[in-house]
C-alpha atoms as a PDB file:
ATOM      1  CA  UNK A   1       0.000   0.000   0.000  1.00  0.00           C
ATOM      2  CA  UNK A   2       1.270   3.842  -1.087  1.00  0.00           C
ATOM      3  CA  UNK A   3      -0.221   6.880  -0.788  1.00  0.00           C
ATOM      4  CA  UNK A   4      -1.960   7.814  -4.064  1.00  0.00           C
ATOM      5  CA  UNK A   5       0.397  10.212  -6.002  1.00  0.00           C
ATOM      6  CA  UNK A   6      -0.692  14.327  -6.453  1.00  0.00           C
ATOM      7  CA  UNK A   7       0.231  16.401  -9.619  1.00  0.00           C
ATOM      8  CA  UNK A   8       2.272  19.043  -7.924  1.00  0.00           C
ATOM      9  CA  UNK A   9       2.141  22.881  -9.828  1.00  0.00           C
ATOM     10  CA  UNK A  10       5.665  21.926 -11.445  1.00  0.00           C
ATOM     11  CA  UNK A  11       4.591  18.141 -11.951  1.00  0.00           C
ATOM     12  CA  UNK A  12       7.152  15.293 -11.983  1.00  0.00           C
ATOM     13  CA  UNK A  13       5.310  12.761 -13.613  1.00  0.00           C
ATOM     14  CA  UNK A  14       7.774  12.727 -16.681  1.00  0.00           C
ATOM     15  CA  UNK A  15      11.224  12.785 -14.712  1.00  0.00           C
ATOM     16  CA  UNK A  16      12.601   9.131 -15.284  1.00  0.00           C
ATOM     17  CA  UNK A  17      15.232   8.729 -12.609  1.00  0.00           C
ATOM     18  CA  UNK A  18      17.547   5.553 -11.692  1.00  0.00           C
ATOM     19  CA  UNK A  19      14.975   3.304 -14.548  1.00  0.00           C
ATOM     20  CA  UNK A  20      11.836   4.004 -12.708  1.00  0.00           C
ATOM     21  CA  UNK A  21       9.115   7.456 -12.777  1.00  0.00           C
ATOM     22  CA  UNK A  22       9.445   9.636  -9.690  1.00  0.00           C
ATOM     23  CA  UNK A  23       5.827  10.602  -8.425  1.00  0.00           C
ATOM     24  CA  UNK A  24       4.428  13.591  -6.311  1.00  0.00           C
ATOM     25  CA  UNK A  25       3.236  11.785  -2.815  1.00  0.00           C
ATOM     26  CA  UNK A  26       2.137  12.689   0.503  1.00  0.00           C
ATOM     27  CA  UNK A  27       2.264  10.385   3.175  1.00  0.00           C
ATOM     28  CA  UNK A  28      -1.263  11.912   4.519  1.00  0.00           C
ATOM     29  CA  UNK A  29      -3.161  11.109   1.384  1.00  0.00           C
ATOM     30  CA  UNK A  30      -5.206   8.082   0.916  1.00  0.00           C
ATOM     31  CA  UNK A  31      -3.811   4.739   0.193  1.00  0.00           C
ATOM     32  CA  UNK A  32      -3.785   2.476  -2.864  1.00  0.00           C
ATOM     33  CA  UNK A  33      -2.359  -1.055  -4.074  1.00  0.00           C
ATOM     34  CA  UNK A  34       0.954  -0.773  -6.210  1.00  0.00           C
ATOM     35  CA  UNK A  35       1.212  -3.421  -8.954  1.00  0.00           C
ATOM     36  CA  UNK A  36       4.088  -4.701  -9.394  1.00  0.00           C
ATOM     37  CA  UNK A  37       3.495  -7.002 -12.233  1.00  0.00           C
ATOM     38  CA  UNK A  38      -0.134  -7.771 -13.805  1.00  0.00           C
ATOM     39  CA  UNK A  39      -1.083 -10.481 -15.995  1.00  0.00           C
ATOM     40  CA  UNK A  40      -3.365  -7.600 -18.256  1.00  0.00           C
ATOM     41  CA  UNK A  41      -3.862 -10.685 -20.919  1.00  0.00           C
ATOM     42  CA  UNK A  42      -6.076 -12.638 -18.796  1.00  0.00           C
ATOM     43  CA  UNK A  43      -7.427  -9.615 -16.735  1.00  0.00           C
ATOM     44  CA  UNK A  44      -8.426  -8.116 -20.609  1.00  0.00           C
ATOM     45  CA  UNK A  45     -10.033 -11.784 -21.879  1.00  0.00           C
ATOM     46  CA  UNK A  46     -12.074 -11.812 -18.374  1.00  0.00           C
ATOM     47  CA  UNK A  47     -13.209  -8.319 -18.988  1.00  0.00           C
ATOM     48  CA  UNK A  48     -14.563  -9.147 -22.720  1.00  0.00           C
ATOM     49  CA  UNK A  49     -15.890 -12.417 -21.734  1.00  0.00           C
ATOM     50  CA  UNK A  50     -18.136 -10.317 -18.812  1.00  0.00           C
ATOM     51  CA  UNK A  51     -19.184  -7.881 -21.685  1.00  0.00           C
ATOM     52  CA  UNK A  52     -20.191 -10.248 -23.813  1.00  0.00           C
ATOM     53  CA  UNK A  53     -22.166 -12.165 -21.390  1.00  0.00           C
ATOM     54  CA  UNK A  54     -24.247  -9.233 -20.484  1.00  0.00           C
END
């Protein structure tokens, strides 16, 4: 769990630093799940197999 990420008035989003995105975060702000890997194949066939059954 992280704390979701902010755009900042100068935002950071596009500074790639040491292979990875730096993000804006406060350590107040509401939490999330990181992913660090996804299987978005099967999470995609799932998703059109739900649409189609509707």
């Amino acid at each position: 769990m992280v704390p979701t990420p902010y755009i900042e008035s100068n935002p950071r989003y596009d500074i790639f630093h040491d292979g990875h995105y730096q993000y804006a975060f406060n350590q107040s702000r509401p939490l999330m799940h990181h992913v660090y890997q996804i299987d978005r194949d099967l999470i995609w066939e799932d998703l059109v197999k739900k649409l189609t059954q509707a």
